[in-house]
Each structure stands twice: as structure tokens, then as C-alpha cells.
PDB file of N, CA and C in Angstrom:
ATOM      1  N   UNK A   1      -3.517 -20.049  -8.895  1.00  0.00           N
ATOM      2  CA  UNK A   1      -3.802 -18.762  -8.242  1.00  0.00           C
ATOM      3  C   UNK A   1      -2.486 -17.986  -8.136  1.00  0.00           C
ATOM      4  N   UNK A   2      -2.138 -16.520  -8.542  1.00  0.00           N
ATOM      5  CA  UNK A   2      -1.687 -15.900  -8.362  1.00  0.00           C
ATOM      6  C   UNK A   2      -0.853 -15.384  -7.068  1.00  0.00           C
ATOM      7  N   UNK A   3       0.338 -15.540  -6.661  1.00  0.00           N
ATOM      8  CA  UNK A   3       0.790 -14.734  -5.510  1.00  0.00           C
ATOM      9  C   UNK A   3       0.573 -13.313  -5.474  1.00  0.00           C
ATOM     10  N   UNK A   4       1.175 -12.555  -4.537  1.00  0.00           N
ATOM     11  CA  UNK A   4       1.038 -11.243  -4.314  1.00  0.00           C
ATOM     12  C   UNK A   4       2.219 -10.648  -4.445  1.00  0.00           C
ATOM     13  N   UNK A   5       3.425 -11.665  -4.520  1.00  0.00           N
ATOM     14  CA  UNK A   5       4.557 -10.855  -5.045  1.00  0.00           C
ATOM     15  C   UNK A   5       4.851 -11.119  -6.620  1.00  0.00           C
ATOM     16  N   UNK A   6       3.865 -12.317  -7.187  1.00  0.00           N
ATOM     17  CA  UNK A   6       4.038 -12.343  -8.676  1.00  0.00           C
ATOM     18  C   UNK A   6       2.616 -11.054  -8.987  1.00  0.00           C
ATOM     19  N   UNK A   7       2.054 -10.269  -8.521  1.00  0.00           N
ATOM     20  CA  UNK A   7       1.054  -9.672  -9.155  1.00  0.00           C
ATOM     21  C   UNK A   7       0.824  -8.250  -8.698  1.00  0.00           C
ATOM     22  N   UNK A   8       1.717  -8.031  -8.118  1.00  0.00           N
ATOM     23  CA  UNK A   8       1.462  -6.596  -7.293  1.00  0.00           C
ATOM     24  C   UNK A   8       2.939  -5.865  -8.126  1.00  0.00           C
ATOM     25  N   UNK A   9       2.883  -4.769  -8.823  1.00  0.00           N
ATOM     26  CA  UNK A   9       3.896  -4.159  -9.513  1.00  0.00           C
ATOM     27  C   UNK A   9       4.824  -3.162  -8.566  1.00  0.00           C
ATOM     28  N   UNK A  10       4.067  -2.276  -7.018  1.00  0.00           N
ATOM     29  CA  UNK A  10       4.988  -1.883  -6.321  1.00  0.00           C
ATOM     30  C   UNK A  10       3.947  -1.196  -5.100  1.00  0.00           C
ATOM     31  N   UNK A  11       4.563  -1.202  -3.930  1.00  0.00           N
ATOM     32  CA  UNK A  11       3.883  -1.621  -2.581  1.00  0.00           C
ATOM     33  C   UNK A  11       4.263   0.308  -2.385  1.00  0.00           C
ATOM     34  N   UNK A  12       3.418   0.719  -1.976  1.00  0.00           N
ATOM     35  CA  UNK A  12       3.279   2.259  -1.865  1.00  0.00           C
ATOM     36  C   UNK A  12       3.093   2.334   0.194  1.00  0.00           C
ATOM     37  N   UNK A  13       4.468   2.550   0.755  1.00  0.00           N
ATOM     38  CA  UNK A  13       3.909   2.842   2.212  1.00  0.00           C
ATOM     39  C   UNK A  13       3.750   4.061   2.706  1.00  0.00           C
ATOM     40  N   UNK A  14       2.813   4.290   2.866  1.00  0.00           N
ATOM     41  CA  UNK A  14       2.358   5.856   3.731  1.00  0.00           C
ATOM     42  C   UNK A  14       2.841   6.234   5.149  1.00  0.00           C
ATOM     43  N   UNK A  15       3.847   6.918   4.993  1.00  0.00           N
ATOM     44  CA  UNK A  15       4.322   7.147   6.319  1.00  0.00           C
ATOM     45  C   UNK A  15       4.329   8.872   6.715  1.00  0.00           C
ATOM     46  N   UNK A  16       4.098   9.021   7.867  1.00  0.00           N
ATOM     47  CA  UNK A  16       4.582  10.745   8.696  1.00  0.00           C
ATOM     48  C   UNK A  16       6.284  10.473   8.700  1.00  0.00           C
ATOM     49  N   UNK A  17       6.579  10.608  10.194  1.00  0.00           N
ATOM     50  CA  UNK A  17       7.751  10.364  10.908  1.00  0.00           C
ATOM     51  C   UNK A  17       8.275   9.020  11.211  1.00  0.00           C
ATOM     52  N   UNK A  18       7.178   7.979  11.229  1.00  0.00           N
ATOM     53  CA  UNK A  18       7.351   6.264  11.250  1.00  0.00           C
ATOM     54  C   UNK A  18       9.065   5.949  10.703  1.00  0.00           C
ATOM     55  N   UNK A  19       9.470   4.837  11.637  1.00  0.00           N
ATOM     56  CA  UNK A  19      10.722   4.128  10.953  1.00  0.00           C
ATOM     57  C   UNK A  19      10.295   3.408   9.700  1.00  0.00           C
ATOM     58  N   UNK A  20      10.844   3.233   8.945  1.00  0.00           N
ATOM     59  CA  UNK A  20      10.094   2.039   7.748  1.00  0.00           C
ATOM     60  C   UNK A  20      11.163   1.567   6.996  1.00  0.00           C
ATOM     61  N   UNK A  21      12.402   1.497   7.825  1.00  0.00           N
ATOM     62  CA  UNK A  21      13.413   0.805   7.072  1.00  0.00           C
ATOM     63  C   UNK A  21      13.151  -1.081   7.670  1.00  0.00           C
ATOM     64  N   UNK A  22      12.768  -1.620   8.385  1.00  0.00           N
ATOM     65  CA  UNK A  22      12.318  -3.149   8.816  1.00  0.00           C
ATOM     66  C   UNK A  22      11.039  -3.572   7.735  1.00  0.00           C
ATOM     67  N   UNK A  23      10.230  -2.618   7.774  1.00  0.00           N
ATOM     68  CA  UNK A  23       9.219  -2.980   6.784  1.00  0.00           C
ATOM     69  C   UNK A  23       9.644  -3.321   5.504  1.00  0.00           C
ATOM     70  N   UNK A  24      10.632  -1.830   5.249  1.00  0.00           N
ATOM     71  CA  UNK A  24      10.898  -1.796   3.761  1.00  0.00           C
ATOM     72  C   UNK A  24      12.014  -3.034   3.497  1.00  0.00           C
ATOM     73  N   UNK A  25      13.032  -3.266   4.624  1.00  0.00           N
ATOM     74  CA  UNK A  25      13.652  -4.584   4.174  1.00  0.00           C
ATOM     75  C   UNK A  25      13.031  -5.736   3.982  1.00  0.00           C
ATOM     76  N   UNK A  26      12.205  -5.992   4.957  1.00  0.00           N
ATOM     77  CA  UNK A  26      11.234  -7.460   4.784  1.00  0.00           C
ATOM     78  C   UNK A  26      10.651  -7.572   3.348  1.00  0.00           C
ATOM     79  N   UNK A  27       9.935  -6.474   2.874  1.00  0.00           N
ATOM     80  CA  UNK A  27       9.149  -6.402   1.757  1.00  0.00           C
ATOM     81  C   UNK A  27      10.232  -6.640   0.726  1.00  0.00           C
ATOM     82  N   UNK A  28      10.796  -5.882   0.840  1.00  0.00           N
ATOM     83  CA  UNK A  28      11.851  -6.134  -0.642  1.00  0.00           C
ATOM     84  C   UNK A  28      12.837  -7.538  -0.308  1.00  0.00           C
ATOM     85  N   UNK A  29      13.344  -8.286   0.762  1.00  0.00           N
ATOM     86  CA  UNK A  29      13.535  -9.893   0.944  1.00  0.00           C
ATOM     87  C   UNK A  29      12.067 -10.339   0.267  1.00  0.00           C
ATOM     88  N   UNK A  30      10.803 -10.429   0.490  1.00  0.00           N
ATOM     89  CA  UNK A  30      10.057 -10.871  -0.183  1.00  0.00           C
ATOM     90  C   UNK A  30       9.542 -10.862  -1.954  1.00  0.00           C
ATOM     91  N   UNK A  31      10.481 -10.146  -2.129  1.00  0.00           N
ATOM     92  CA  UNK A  31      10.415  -9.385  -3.336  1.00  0.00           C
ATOM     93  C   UNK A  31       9.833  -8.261  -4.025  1.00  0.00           C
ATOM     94  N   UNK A  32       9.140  -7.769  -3.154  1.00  0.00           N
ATOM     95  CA  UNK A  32       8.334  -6.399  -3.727  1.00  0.00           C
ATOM     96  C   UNK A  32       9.243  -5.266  -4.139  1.00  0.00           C
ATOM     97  N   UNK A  33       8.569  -3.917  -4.624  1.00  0.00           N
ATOM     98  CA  UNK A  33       9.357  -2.927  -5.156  1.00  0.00           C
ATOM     99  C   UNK A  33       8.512  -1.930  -4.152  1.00  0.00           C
ATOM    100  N   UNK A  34       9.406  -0.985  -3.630  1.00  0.00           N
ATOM    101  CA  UNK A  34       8.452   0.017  -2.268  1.00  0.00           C
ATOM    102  C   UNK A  34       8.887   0.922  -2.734  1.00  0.00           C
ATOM    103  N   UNK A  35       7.916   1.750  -2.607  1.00  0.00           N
ATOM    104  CA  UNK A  35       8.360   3.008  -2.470  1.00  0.00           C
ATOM    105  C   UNK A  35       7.761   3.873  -1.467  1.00  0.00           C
ATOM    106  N   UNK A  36       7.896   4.592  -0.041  1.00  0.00           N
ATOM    107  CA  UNK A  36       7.923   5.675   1.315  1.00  0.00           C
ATOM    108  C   UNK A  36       7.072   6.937   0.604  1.00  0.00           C
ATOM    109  N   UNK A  37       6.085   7.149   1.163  1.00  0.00           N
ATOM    110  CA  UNK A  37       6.046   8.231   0.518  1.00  0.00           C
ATOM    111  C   UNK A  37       5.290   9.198   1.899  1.00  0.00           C
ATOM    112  N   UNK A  38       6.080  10.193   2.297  1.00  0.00           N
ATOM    113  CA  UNK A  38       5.971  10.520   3.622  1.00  0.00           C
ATOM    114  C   UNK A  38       5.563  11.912   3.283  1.00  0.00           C
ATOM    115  N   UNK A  39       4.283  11.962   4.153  1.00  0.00           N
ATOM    116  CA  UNK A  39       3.544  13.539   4.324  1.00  0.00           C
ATOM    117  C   UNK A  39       4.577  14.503   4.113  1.00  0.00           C
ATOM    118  N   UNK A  40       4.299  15.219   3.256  1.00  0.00           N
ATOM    119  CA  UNK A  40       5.018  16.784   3.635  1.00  0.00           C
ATOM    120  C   UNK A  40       4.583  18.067   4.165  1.00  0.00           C
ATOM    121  N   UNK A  41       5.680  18.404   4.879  1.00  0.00           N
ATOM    122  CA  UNK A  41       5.076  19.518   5.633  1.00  0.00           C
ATOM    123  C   UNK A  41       5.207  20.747   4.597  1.00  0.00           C
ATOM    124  N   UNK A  42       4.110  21.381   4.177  1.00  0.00           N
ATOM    125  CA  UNK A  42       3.551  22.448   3.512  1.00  0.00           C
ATOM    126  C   UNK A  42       3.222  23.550   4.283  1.00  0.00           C
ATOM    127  N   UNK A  43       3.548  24.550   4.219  1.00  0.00           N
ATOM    128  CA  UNK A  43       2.776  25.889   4.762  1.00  0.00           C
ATOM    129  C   UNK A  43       1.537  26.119   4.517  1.00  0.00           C
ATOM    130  N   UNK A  44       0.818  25.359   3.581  1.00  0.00           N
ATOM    131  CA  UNK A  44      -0.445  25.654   3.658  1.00  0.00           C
ATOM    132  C   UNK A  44      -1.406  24.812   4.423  1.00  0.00           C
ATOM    133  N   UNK A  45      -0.004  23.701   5.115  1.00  0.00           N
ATOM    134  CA  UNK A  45      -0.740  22.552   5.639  1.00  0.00           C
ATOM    135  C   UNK A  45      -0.812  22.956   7.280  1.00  0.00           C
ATOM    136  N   UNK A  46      -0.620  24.119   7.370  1.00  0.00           N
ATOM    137  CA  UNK A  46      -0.367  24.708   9.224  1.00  0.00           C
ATOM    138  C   UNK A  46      -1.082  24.110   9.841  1.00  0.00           C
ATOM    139  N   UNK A  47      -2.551  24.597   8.796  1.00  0.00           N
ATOM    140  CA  UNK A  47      -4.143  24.749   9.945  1.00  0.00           C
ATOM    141  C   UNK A  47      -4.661  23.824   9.891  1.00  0.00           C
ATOM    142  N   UNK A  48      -4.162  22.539   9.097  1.00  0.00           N
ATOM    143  CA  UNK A  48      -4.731  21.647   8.935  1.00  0.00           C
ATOM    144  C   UNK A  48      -5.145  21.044   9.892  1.00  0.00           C
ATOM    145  N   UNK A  49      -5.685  19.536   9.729  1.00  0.00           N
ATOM    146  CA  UNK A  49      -5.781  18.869  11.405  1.00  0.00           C
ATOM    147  C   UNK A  49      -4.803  17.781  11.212  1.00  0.00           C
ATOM    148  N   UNK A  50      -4.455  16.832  11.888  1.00  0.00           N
ATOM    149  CA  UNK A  50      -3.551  15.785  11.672  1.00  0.00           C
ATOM    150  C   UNK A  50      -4.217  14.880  11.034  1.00  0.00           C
ATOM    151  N   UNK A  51      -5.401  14.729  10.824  1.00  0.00           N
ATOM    152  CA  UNK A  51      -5.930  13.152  10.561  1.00  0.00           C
ATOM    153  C   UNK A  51      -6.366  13.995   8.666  1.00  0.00           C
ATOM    154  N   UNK A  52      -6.500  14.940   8.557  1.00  0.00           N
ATOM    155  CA  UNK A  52      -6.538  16.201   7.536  1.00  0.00           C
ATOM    156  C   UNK A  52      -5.102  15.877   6.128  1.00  0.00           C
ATOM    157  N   UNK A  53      -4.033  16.203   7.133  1.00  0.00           N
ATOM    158  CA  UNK A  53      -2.820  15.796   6.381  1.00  0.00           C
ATOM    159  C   UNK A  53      -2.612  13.960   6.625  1.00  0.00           C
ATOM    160  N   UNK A  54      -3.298  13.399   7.100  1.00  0.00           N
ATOM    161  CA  UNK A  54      -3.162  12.296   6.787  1.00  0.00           C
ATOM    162  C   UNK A  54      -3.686  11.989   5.811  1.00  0.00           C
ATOM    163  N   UNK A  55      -4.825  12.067   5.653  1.00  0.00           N
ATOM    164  CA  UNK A  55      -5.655  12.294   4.441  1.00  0.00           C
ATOM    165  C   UNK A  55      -5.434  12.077   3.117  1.00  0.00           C
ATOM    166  N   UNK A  56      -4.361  13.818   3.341  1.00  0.00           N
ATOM    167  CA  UNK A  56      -3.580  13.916   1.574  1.00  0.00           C
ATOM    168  C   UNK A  56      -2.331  12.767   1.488  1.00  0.00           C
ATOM    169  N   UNK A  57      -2.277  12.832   2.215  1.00  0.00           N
ATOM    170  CA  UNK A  57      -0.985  11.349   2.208  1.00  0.00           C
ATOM    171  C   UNK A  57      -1.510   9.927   1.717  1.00  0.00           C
ATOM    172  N   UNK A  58      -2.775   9.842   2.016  1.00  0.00           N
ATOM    173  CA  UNK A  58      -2.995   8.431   1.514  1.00  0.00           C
ATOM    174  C   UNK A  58      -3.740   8.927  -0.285  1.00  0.00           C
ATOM    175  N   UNK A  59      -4.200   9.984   0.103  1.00  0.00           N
ATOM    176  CA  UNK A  59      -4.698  10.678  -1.609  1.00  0.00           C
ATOM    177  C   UNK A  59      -3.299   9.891  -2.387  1.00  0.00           C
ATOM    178  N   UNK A  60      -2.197  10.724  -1.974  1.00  0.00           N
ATOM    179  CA  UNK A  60      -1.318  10.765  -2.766  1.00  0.00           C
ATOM    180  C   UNK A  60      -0.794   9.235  -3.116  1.00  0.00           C
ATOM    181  N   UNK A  61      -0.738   8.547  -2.529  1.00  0.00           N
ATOM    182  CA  UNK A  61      -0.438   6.794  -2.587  1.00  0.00           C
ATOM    183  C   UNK A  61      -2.072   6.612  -3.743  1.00  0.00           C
ATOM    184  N   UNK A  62      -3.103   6.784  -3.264  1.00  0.00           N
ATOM    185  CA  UNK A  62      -3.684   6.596  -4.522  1.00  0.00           C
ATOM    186  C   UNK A  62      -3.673   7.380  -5.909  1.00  0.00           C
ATOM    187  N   UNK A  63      -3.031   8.377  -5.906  1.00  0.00           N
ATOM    188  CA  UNK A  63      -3.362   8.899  -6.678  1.00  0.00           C
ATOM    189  C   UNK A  63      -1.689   7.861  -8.041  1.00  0.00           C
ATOM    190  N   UNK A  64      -0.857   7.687  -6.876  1.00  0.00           N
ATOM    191  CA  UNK A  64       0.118   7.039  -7.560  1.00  0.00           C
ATOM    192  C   UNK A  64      -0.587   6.118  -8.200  1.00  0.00           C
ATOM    193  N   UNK A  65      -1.018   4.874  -7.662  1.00  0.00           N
ATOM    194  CA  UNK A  65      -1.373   3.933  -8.010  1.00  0.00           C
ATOM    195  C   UNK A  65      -2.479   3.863  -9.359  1.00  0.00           C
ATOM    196  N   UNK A  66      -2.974   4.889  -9.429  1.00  0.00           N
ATOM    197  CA  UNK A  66      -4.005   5.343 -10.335  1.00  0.00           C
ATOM    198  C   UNK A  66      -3.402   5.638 -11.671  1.00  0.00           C
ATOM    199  N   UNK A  67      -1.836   6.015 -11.782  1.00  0.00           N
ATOM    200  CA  UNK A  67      -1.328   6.253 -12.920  1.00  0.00           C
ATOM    201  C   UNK A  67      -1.141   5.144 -13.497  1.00  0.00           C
ATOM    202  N   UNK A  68      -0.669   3.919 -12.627  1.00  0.00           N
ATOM    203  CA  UNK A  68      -0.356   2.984 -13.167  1.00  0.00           C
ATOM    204  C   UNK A  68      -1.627   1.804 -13.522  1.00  0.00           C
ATOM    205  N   UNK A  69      -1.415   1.245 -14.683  1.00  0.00           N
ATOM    206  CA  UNK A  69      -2.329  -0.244 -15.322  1.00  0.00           C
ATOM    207  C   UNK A  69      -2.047  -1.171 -14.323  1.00  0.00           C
ATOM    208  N   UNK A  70      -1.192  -1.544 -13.402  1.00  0.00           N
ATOM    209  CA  UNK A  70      -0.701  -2.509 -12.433  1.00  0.00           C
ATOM    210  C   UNK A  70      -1.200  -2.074 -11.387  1.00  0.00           C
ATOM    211  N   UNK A  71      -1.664  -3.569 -10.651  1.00  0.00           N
ATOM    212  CA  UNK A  71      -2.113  -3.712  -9.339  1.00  0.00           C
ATOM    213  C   UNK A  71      -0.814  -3.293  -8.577  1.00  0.00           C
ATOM    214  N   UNK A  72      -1.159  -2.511  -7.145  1.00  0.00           N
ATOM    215  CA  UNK A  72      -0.581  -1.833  -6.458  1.00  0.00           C
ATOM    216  C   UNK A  72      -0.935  -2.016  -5.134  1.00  0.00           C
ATOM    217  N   UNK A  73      -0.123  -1.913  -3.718  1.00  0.00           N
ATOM    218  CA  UNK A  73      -0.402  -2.308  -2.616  1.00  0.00           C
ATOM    219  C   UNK A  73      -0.147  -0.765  -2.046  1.00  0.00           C
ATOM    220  N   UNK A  74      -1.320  -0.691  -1.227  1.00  0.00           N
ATOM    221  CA  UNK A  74      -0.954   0.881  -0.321  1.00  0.00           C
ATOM    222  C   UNK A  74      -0.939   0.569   0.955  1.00  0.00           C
ATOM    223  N   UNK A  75       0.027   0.809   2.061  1.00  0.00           N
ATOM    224  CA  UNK A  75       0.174  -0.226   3.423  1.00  0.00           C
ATOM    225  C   UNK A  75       0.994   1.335   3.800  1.00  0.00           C
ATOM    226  N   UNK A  76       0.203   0.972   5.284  1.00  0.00           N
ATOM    227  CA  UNK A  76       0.882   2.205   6.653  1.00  0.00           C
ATOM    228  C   UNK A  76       2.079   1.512   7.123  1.00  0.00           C
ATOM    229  N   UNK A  77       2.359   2.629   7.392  1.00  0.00           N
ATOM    230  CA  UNK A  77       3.776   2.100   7.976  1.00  0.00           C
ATOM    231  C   UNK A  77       4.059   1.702   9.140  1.00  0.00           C
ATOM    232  N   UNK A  78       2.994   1.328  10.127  1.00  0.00           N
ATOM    233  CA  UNK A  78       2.541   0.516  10.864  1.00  0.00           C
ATOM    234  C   UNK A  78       2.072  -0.948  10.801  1.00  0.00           C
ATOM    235  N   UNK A  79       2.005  -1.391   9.444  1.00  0.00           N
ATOM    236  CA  UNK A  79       1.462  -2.408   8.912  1.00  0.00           C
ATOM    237  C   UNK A  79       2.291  -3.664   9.493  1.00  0.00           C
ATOM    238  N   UNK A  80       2.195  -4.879   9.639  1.00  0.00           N
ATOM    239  CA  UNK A  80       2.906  -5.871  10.275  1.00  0.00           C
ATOM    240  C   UNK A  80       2.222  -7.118   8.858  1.00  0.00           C
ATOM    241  N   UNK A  81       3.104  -7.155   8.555  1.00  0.00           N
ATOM    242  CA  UNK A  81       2.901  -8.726   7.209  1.00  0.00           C
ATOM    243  C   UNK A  81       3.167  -9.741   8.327  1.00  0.00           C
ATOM    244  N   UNK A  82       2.536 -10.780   7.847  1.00  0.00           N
ATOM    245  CA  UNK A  82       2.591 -12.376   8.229  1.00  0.00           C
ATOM    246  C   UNK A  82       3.852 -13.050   7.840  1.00  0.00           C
ATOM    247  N   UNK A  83       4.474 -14.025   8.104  1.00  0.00           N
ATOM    248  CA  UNK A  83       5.498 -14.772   7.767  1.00  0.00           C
ATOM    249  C   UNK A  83       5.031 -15.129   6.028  1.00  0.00           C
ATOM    250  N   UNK A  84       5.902 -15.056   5.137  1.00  0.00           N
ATOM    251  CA  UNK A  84       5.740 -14.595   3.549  1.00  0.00           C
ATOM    252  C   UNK A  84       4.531 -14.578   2.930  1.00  0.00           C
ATOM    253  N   UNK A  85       4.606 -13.150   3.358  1.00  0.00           N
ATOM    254  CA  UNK A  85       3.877 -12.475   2.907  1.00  0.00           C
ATOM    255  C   UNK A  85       3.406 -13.141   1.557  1.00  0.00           C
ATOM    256  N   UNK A  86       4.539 -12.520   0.411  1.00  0.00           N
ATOM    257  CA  UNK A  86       4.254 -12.304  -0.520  1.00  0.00           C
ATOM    258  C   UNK A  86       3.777 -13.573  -1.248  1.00  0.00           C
ATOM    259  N   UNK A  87       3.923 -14.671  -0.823  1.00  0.00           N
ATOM    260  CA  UNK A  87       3.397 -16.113  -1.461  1.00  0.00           C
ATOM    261  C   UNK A  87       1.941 -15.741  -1.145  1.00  0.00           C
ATOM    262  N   UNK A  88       1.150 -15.554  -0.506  1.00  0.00           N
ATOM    263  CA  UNK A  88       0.115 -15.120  -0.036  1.00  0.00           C
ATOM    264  C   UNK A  88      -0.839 -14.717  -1.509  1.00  0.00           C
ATOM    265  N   UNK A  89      -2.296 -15.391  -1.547  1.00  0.00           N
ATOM    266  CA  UNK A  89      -2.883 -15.477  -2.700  1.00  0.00           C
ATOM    267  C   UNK A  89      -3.017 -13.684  -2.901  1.00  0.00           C
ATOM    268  N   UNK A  90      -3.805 -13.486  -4.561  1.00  0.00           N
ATOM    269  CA  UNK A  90      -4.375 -12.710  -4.488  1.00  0.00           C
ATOM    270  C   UNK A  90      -6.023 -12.840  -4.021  1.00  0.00           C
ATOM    271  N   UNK A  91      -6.710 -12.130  -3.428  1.00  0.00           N
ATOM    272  CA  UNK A  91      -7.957 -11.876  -2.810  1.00  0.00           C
ATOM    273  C   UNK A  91      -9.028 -12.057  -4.069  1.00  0.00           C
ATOM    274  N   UNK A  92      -8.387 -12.259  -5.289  1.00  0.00           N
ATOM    275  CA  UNK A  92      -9.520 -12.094  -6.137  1.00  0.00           C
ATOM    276  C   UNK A  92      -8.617 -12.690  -7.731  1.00  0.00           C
ATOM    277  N   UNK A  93      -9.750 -13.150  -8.771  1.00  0.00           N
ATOM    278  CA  UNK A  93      -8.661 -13.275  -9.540  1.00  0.00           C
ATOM    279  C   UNK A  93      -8.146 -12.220 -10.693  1.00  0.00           C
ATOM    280  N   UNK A  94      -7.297 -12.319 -11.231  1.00  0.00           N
ATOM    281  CA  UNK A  94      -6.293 -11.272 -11.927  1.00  0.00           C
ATOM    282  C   UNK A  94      -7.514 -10.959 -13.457  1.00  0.00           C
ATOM    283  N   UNK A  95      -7.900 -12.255 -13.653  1.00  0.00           N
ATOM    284  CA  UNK A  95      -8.771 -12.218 -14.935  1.00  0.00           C
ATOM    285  C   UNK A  95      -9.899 -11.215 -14.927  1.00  0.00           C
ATOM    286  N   UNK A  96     -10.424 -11.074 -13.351  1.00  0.00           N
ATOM    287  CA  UNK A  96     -11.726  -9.775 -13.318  1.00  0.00           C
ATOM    288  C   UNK A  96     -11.513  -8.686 -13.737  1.00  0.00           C
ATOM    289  N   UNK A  97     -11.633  -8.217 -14.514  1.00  0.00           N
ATOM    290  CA  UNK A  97     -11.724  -6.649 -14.844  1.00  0.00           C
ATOM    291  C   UNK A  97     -12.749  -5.489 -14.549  1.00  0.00           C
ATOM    292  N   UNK A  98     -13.692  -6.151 -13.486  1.00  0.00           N
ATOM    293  CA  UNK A  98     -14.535  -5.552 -12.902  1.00  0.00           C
ATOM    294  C   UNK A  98     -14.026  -4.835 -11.419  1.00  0.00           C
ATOM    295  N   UNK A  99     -12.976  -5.608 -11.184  1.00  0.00           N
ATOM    296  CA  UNK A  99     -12.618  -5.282  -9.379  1.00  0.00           C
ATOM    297  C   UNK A  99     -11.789  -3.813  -9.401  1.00  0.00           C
ATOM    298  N   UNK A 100     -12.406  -3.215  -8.342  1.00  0.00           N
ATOM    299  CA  UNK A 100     -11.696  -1.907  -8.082  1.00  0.00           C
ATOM    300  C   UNK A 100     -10.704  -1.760  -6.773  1.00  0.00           C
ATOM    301  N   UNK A 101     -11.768  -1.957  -6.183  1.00  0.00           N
ATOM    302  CA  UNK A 101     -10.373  -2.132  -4.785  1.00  0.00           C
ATOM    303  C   UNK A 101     -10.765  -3.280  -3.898  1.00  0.00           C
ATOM    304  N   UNK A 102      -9.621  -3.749  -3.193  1.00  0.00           N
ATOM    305  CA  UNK A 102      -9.646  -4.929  -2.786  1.00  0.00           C
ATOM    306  C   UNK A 102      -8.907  -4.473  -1.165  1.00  0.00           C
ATOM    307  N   UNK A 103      -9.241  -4.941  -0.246  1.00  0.00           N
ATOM    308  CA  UNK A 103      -9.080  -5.572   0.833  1.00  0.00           C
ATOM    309  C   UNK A 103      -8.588  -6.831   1.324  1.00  0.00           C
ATOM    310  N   UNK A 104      -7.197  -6.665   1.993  1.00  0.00           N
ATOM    311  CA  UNK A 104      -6.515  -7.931   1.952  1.00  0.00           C
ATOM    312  C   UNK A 104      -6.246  -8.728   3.142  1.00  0.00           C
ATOM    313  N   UNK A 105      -5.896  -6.757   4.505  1.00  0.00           N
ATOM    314  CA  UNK A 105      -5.363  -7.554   5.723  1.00  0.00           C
ATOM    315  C   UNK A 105      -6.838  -7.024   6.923  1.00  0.00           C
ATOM    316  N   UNK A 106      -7.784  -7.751   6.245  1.00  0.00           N
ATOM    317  CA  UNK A 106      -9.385  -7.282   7.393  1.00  0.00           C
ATOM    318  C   UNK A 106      -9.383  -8.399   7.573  1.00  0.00           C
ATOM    319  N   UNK A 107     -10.181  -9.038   8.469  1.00  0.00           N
ATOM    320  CA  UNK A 107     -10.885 -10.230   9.035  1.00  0.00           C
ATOM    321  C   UNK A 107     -10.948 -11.289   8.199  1.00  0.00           C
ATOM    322  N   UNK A 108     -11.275 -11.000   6.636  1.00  0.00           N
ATOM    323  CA  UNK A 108     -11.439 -11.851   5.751  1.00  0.00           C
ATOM    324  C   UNK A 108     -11.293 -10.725   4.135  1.00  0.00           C
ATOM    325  N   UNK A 109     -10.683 -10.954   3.084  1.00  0.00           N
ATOM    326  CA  UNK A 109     -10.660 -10.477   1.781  1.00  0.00           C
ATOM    327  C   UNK A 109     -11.922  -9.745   1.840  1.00  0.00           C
ATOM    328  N   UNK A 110     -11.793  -8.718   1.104  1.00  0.00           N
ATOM    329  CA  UNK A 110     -13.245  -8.000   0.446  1.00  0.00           C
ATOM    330  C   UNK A 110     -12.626  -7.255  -0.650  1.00  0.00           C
ATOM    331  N   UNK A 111     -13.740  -7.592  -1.393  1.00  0.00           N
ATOM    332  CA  UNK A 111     -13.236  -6.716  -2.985  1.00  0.00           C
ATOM    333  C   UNK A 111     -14.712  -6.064  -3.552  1.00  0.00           C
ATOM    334  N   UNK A 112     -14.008  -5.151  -4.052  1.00  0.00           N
ATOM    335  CA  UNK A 112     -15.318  -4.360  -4.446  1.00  0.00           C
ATOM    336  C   UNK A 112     -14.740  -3.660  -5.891  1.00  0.00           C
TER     337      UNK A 112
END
């Protein structure tokens, strides 16, 4: 079975104003590749609502992930990993080419 730091190509965290330099060190000691990708404030984003521009912020983490053929992790920057993480299976195996998105830190795996 696959780890999650041998199979995940780069961990996408969605942040506003959040600190995410503890996250981002842990993750990359575990070995991942991160990349922050923090709401921007737009003028067209005035009237928005907050949960509105949250929204496009997580769009945008998928929309990254969508360019790429590699499995990809999208995590808030609130997120709290377990003690290593990244040894941690994948939820499903690598061979399916049916799976679209997967669910990792709920109650139990779900993949769909």
C-alpha cells in the first residue's frame, strides 16, 4: 500500500490571514511539496460575503489540482495532521482509475 507522502505530488493549503508557517514546516519535515495559496483581496470581491470569497479560494486550490495528472492534497490552514502524517496509507488504491475525490481526515476514508 502506498503512503501519502510517496503518492501525493503537492499539498495545496487554503489560507485568508491564517499563520501557516508550523503547518508548512511539519509538512515539508514530512516530505511533501506545499504550496499557500491565500484569498485575494479583489475589488470586485467588496460585496462579496466571506464564506463567498472563501469559496473562490478553495475553487482555486481545485482548479490547481485539476491541471495536474498527480494526486494532490487540498488542506485549510487550520488543518492539524496526526503524528506522520505522511506514512499514512492512501484511502484508496493508486491502480483505480475510477476515483475522483477522496476523503481522508472524516470519521473514516470516503472516496467517490
Amino acid at each position: 500500500m502506498s503512503t501519502l507522502v510517496e503518492s501525493i505530488n503537492k499539498v495545496f493549503i487554503i489560507a485568508y490571514k491564517e499563520a501557516t508557517d508550523q503547518l508548512e514546516a511539519y509538512l515539508k519535515q514530512e516530505g511533501f511539496d506545499c504550496e499557500v495559496l491565500r484569498q485575494e483581496d479583489q475589488p470586485e470581491y467588496r460585496e462579496f460575503s466571506a464564506s463567498h470569497r472563501c469559496l473562490l479560494n478553495h475553487c482555486r486550490a481545485w482548479e490547481k489540482s485539476a491541471e495536474s495528472q498527480q494526486l494532490n492534497l487540498i488542506l485549510e490552514a487550520d488543518f492539524v495532521p496526526v503524528k506522520e502524517f505522511g506514512k499514512l496509507p492512501l484511502p484508496f488504491s493508486k491502480d483505480n482509475h475510477n476515483i475522483g475525490v477522496s476523503w481522508i481526515y472524516t470519521c473514516a476514508p470516503q472516496v467517490y
